[in-house]
N, C-alpha and C. Protein backbone atom coordinates (compact mmCIF):
# COMPACT_ATOMS: atom_id res chain seq x y z
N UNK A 1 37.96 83.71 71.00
CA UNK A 1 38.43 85.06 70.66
C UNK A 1 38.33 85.31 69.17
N UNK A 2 37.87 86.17 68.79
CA UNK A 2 37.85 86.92 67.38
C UNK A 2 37.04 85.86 66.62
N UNK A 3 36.07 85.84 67.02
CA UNK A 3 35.17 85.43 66.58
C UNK A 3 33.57 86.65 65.59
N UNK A 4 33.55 87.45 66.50
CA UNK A 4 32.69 88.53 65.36
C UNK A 4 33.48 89.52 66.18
N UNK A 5 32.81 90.86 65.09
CA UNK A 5 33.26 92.41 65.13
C UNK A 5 31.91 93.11 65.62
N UNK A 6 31.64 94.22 65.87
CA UNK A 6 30.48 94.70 65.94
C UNK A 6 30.86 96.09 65.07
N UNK A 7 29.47 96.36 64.16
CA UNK A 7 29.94 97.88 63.22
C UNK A 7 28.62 98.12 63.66
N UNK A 8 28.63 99.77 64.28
CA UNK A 8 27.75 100.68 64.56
C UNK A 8 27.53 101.69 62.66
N UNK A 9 26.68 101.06 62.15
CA UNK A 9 25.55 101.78 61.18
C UNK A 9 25.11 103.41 61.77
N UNK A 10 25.81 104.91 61.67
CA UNK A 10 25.64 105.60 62.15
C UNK A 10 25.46 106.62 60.93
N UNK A 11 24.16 107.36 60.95
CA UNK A 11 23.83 108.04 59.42
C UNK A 11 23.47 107.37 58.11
N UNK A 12 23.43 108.14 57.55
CA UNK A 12 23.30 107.87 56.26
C UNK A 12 22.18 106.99 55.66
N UNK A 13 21.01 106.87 56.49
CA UNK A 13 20.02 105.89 56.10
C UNK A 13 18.94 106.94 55.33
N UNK A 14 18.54 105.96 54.57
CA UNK A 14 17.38 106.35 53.79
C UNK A 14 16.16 105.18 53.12
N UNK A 15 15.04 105.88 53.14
CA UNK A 15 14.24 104.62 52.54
C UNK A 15 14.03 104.65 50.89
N UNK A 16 14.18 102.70 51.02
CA UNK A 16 14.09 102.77 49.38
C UNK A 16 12.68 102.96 48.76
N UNK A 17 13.07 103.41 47.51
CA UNK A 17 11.65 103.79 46.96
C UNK A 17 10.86 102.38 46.34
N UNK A 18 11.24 101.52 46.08
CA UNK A 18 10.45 100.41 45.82
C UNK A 18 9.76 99.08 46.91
N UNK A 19 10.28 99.35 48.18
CA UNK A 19 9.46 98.98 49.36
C UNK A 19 9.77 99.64 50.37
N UNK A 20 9.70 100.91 50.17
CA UNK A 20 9.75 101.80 51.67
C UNK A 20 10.30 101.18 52.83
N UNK A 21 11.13 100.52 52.36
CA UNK A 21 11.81 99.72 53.82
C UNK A 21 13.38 100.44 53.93
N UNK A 22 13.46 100.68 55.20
CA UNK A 22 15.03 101.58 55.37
C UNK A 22 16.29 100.94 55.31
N UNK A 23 17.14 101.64 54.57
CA UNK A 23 18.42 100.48 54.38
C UNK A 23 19.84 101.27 54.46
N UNK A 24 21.03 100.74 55.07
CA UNK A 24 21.86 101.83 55.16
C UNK A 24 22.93 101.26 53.99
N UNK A 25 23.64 101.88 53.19
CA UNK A 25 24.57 101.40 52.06
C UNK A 25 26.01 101.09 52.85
N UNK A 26 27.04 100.35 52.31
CA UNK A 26 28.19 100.54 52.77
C UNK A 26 28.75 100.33 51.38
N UNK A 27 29.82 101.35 51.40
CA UNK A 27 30.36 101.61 49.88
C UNK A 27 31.73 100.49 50.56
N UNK A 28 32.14 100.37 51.61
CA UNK A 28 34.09 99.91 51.84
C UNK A 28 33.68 99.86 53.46
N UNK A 29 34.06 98.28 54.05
CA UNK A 29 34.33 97.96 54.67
C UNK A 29 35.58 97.27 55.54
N UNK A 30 36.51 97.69 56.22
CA UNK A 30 38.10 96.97 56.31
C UNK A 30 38.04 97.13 58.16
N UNK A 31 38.06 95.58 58.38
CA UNK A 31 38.33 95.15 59.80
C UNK A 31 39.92 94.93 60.09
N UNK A 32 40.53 95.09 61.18
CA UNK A 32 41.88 94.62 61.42
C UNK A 32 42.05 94.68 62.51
N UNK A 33 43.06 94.28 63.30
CA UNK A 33 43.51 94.62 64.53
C UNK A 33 44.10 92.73 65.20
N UNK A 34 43.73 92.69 66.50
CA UNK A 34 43.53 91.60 67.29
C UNK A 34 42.46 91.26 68.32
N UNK A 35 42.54 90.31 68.57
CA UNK A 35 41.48 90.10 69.19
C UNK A 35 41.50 90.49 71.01
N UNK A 36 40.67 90.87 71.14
CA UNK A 36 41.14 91.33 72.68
C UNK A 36 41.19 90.56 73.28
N UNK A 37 40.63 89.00 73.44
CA UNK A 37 41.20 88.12 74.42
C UNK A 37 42.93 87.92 74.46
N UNK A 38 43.39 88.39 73.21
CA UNK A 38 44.97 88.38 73.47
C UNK A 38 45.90 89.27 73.71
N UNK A 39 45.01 90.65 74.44
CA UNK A 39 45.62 91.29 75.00
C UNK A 39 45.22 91.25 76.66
N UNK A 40 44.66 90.18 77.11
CA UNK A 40 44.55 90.03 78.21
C UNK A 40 45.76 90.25 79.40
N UNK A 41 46.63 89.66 79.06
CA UNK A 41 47.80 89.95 80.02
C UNK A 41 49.13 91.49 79.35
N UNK A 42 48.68 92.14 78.57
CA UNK A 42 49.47 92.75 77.73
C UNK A 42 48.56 94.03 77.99
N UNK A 43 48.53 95.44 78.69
CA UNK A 43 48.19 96.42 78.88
C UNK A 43 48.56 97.29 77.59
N UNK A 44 50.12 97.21 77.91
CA UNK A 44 51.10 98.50 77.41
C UNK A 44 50.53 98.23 75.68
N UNK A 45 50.37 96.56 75.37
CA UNK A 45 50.08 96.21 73.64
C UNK A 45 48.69 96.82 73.72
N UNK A 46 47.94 97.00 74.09
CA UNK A 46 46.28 97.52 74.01
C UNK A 46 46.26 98.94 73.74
N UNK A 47 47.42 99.97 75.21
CA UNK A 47 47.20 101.34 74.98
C UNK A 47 48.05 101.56 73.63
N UNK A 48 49.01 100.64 72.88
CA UNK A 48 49.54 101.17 71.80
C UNK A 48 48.56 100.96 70.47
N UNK A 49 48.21 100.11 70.71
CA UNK A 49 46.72 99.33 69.46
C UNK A 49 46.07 100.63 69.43
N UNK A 50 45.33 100.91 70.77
CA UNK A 50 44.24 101.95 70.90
C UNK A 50 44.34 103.66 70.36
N UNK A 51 46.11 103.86 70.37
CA UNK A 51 46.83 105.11 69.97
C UNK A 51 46.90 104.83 68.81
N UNK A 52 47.37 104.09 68.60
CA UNK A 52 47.25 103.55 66.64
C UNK A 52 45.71 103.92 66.01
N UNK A 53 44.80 103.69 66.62
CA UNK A 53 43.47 103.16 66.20
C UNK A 53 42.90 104.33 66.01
N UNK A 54 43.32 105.50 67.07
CA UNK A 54 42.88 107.14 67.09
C UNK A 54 43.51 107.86 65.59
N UNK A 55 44.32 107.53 65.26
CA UNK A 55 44.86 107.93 63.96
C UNK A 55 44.05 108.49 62.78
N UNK A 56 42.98 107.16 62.75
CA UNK A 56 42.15 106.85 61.79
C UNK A 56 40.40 107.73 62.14
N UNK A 57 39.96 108.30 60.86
CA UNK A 57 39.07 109.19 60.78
C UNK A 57 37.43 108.54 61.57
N UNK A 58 37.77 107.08 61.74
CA UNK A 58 36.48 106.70 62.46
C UNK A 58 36.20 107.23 63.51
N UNK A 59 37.15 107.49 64.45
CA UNK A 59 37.41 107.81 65.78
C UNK A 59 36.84 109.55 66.18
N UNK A 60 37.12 110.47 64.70
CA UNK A 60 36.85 111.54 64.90
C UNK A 60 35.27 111.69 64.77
N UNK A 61 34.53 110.82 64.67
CA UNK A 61 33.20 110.64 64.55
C UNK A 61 32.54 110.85 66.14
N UNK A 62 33.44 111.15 66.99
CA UNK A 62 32.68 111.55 68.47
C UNK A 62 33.26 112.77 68.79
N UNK A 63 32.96 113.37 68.65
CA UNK A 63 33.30 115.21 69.10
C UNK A 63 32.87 115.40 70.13
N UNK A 64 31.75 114.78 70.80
CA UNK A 64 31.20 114.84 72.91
C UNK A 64 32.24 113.94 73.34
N UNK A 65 33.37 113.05 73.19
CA UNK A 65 34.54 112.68 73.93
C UNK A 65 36.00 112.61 73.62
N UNK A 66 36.43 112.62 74.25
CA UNK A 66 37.98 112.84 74.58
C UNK A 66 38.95 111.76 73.87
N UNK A 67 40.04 111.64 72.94
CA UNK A 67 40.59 110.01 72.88
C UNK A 67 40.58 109.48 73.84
N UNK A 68 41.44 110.35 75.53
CA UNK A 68 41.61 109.37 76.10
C UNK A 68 40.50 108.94 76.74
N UNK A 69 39.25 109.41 77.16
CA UNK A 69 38.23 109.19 77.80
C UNK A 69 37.48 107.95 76.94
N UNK A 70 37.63 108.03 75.55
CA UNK A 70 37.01 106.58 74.93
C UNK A 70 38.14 105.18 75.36
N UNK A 71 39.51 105.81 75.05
CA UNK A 71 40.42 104.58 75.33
C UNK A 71 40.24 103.95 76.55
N UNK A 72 39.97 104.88 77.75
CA UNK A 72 39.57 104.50 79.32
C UNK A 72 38.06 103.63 79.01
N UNK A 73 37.37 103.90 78.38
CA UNK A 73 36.13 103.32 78.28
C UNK A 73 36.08 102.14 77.12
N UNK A 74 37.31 102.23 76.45
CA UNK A 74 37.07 100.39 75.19
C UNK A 74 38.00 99.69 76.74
N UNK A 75 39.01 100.36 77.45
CA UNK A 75 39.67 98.95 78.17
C UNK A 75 38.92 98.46 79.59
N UNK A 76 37.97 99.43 79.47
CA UNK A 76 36.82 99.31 80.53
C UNK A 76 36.12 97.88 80.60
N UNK A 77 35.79 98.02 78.95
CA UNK A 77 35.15 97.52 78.47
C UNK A 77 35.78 95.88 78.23
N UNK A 78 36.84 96.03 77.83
CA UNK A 78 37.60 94.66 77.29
C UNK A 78 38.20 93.97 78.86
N UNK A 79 38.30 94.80 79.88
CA UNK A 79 38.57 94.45 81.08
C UNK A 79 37.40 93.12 81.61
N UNK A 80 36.41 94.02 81.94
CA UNK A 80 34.97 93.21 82.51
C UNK A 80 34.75 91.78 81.63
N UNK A 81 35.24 92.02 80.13
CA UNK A 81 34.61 91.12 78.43
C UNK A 81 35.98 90.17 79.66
N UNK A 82 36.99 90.16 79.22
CA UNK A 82 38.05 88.97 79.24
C UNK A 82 38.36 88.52 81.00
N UNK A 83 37.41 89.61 81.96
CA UNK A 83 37.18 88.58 83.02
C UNK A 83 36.52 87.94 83.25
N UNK A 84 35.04 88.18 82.64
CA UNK A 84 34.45 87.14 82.13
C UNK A 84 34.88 85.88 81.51
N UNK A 85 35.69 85.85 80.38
CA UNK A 85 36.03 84.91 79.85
C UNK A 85 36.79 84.21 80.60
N UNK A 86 37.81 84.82 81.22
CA UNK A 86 39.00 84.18 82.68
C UNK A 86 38.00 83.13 83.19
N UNK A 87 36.82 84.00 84.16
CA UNK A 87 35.88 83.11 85.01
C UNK A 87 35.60 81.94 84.11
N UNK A 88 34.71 81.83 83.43
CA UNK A 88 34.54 80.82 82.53
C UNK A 88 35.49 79.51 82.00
N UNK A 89 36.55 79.94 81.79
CA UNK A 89 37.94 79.36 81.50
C UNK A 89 37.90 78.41 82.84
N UNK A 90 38.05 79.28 84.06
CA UNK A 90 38.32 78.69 85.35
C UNK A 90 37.04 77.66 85.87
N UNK A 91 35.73 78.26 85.85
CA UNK A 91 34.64 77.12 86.11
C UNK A 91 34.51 75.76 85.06
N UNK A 92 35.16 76.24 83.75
CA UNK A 92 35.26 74.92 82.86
C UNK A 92 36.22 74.57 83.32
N UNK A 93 37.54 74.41 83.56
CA UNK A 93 38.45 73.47 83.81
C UNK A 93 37.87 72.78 85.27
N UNK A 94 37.55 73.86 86.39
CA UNK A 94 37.14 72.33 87.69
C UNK A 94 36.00 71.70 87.29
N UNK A 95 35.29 71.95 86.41
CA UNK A 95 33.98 71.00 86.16
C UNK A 95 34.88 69.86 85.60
N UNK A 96 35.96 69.97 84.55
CA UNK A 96 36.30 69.12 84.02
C UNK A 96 37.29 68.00 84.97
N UNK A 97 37.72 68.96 86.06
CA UNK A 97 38.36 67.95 86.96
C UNK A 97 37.78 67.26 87.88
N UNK A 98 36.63 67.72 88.22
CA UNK A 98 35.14 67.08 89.01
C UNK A 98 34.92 66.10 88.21
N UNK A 99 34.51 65.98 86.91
CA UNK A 99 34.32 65.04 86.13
C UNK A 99 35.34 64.17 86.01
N UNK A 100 36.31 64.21 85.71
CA UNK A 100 37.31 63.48 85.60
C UNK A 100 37.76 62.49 86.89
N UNK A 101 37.45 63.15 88.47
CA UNK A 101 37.38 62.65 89.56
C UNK A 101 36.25 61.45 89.55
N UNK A 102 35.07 62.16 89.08
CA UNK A 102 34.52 60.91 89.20
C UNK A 102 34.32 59.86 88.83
N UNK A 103 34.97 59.76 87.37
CA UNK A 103 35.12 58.93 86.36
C UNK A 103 35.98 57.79 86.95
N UNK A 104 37.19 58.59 88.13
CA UNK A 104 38.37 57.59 88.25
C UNK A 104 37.86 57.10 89.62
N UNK A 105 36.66 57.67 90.66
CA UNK A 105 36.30 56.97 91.53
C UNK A 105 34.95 56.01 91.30
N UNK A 106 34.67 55.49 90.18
CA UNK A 106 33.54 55.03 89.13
C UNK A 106 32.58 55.35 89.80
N UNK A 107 32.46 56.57 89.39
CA UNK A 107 30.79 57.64 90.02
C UNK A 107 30.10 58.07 88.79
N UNK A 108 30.33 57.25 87.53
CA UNK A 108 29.76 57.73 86.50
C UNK A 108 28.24 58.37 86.57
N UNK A 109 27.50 58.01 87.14
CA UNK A 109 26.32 58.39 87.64
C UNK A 109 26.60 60.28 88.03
N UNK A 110 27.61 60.52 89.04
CA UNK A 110 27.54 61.89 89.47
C UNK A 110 28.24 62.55 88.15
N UNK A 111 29.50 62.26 87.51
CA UNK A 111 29.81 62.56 86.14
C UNK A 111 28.63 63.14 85.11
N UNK A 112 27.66 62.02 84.73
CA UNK A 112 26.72 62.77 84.05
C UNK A 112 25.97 63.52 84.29
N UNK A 113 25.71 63.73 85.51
CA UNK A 113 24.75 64.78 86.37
C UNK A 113 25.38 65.70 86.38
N UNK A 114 27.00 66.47 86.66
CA UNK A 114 27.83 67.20 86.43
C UNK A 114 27.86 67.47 85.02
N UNK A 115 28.06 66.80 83.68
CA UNK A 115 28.13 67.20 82.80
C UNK A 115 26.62 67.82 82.09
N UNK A 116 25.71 66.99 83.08
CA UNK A 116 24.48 67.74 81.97
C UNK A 116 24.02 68.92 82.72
N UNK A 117 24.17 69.33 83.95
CA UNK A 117 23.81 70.06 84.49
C UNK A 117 24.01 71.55 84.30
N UNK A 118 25.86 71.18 83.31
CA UNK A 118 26.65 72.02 83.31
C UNK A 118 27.03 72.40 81.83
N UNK A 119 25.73 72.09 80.90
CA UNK A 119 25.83 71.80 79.80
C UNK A 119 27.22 73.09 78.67
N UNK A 120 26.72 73.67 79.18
CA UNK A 120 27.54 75.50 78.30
C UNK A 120 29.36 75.07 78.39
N UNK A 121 29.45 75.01 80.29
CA UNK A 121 30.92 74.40 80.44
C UNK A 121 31.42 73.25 80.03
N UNK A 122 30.42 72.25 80.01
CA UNK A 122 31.49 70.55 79.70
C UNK A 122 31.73 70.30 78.38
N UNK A 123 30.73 71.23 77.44
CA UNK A 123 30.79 71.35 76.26
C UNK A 123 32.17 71.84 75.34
N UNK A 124 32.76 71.99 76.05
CA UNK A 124 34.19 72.24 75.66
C UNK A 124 34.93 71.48 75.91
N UNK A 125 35.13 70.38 76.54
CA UNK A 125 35.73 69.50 76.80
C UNK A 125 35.01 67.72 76.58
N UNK A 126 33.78 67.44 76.12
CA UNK A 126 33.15 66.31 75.40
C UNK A 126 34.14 66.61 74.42
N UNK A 127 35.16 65.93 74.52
CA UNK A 127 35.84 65.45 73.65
C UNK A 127 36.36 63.57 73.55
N UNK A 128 37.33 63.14 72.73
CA UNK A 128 38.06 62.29 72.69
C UNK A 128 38.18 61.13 73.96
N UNK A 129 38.95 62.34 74.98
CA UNK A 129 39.47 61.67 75.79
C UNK A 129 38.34 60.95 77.20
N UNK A 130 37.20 62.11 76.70
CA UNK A 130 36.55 61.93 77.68
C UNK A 130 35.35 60.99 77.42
N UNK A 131 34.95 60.33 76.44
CA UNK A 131 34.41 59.37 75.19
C UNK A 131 35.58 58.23 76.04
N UNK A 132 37.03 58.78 75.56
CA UNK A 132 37.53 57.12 76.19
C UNK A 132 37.12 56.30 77.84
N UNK A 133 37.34 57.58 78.80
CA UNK A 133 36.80 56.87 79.98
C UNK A 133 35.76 56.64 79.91
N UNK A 134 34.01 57.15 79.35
CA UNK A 134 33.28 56.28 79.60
C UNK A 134 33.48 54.56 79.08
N UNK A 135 34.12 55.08 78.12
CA UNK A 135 34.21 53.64 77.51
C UNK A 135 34.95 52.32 78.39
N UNK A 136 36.01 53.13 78.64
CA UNK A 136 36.88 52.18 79.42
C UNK A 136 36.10 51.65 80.75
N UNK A 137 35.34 52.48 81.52
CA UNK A 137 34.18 51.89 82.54
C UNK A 137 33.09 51.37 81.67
N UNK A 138 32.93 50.94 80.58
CA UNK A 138 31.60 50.50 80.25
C UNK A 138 30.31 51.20 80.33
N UNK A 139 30.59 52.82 80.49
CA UNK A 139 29.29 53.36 80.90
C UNK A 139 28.52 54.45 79.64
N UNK A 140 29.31 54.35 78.30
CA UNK A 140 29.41 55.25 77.65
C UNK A 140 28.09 55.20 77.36
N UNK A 141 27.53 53.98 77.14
CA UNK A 141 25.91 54.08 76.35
C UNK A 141 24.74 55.27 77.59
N UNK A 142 25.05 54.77 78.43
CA UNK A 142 24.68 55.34 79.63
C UNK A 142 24.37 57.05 79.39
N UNK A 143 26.06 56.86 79.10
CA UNK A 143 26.58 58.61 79.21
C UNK A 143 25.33 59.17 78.19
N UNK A 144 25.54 58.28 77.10
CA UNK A 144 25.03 58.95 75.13
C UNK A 144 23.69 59.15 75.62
N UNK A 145 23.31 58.40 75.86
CA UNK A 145 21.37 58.29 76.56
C UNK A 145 21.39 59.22 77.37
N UNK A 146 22.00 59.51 78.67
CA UNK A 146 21.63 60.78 79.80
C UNK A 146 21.60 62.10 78.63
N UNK A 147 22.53 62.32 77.78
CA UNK A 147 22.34 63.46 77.19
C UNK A 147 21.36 63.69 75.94
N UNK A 148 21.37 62.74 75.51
CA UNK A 148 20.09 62.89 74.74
C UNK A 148 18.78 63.16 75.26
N UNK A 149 18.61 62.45 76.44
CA UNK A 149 17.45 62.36 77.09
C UNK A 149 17.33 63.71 77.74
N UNK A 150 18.30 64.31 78.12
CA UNK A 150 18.41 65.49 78.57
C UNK A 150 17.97 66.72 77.36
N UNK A 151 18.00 66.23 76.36
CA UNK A 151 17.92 67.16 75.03
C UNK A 151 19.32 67.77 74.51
N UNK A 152 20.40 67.27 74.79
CA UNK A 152 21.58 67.47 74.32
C UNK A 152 22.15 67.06 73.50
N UNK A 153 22.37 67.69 72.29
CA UNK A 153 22.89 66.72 70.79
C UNK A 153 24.21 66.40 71.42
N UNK A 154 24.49 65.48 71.06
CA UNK A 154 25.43 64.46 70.77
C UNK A 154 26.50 65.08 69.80
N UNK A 155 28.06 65.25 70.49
CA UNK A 155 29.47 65.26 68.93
C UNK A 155 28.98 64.79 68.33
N UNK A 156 29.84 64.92 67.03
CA UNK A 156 30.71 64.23 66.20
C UNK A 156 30.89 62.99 66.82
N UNK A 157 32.21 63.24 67.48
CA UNK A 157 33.02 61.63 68.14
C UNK A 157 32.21 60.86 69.25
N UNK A 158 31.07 61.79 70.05
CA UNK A 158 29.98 60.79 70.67
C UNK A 158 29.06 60.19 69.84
N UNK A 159 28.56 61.04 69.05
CA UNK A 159 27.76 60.16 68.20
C UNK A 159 28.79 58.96 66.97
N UNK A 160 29.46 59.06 66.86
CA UNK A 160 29.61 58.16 65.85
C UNK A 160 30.59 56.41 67.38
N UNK A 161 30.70 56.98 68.22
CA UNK A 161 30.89 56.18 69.12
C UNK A 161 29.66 55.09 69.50
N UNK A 162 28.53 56.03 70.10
CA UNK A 162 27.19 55.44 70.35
C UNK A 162 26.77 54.57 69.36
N UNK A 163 27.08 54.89 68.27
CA UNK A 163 26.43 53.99 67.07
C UNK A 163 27.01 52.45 66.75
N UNK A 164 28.71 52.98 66.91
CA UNK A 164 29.66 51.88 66.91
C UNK A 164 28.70 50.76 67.93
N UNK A 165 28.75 51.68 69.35
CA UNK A 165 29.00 50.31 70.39
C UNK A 165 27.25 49.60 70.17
N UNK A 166 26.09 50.72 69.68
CA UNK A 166 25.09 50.08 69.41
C UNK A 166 25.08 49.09 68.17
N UNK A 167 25.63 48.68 67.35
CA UNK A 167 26.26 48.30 66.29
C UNK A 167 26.83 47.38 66.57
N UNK A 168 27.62 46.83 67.68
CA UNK A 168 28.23 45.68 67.91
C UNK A 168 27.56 45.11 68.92
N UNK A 169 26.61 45.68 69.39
CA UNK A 169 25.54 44.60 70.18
C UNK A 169 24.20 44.83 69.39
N UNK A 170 24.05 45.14 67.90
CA UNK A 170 22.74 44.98 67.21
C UNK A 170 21.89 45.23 67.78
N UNK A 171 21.84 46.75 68.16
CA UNK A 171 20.96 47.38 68.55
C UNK A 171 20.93 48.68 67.97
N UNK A 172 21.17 48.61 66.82
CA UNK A 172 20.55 50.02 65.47
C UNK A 172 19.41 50.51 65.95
N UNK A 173 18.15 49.79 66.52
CA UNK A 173 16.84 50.11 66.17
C UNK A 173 16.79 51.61 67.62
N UNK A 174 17.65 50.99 68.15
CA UNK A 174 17.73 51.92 69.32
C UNK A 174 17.57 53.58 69.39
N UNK A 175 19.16 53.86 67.68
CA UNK A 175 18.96 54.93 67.42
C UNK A 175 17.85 55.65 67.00
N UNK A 176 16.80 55.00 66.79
CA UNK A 176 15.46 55.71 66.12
C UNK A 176 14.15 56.47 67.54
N UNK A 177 14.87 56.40 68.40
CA UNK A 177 13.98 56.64 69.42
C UNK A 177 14.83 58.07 70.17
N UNK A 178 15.72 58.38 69.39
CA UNK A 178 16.84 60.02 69.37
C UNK A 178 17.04 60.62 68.24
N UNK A 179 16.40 59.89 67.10
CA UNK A 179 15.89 60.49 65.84
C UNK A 179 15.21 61.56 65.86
């Protein structure tokens, strides 16, 4: 959440005279608000944000619509955006409990096939803990190799793991073939 803004560039363009290339100026730029994933469960906080937000002279920049007909159309909008994100939320956590299942029925084999398959979702959760169970089954080198081989960079904490355990069985030369 609140990660970028989007600004619609509307007017005011002109081309410059020393490479005829078109450029729009901004004299003052000022972002604020919240992020709409955190008005996900909070309606009544959105239509008050959105009444607040009409205040301001940006808004009078559409004369073909209505306040409330835009406000119906940003929560339209932030509706579909943060059920999306819900879904997502929800297919990453059972991937992560699929994974985690198989880890504890030592199916490491179906684990990495789940995690690489599922690269966008597990990617949020290649963390720490999940570095410790391969380890604790002995399968981590396994793990580091399926994803590389897959074309998947490697953490932080996987890569500096892989190196460790290649490192204590003197096998450095290894890393040069994921170089």
């Amino acid at each position: 959440y609140g990660e970028y803004i989007k600004i619609q560039l509307i007017g005011r363009q002109q081309r410059q005279p020393g490479d005829e290339l078109w450029y729009t100026v901004l004299r003052y730029v000022q972002c604020f608000g919240v992020p709409a994933g955190v008005l996900e469960d909070k309606p009544i906080l959105l239509d008050s944000i959105l009444d607040y937000a009409f205040q301001y002279p940006a808004f009078r920049l559409l004369p073909d619509i209505s306040a409330e007909k835009f406000k119906l159309k940003i929560i339209s909008y932030l509706q579909s955006s943060i059920s999306k994100q819900a879904i997502f939320r929800r297919e990453t956590a059972k991937l992560e409990k699929d994974v985690s299942t198989s880890l504890r029925n030592n199916q490491p084999a179906t684990a990495i096939t789940l995690i690489i398959t599922n690269a966008k979702h597990s990617i949020a959760f290649r963390n720490s803990a999940l570095i410790h169970e391969f380890v604790k089954i002995g399968q981590f080198q396994t793990y580091a190799r399926a994803l590389l081989t897959a074309g998947l960079k490697l953490n932080t904490d996987e890569a500096i793991e892989f190196a460790t355990e290649l490192d204590k069985e003197k096998k450095m030369d290894v890393l040069d073939q994921y170089l």
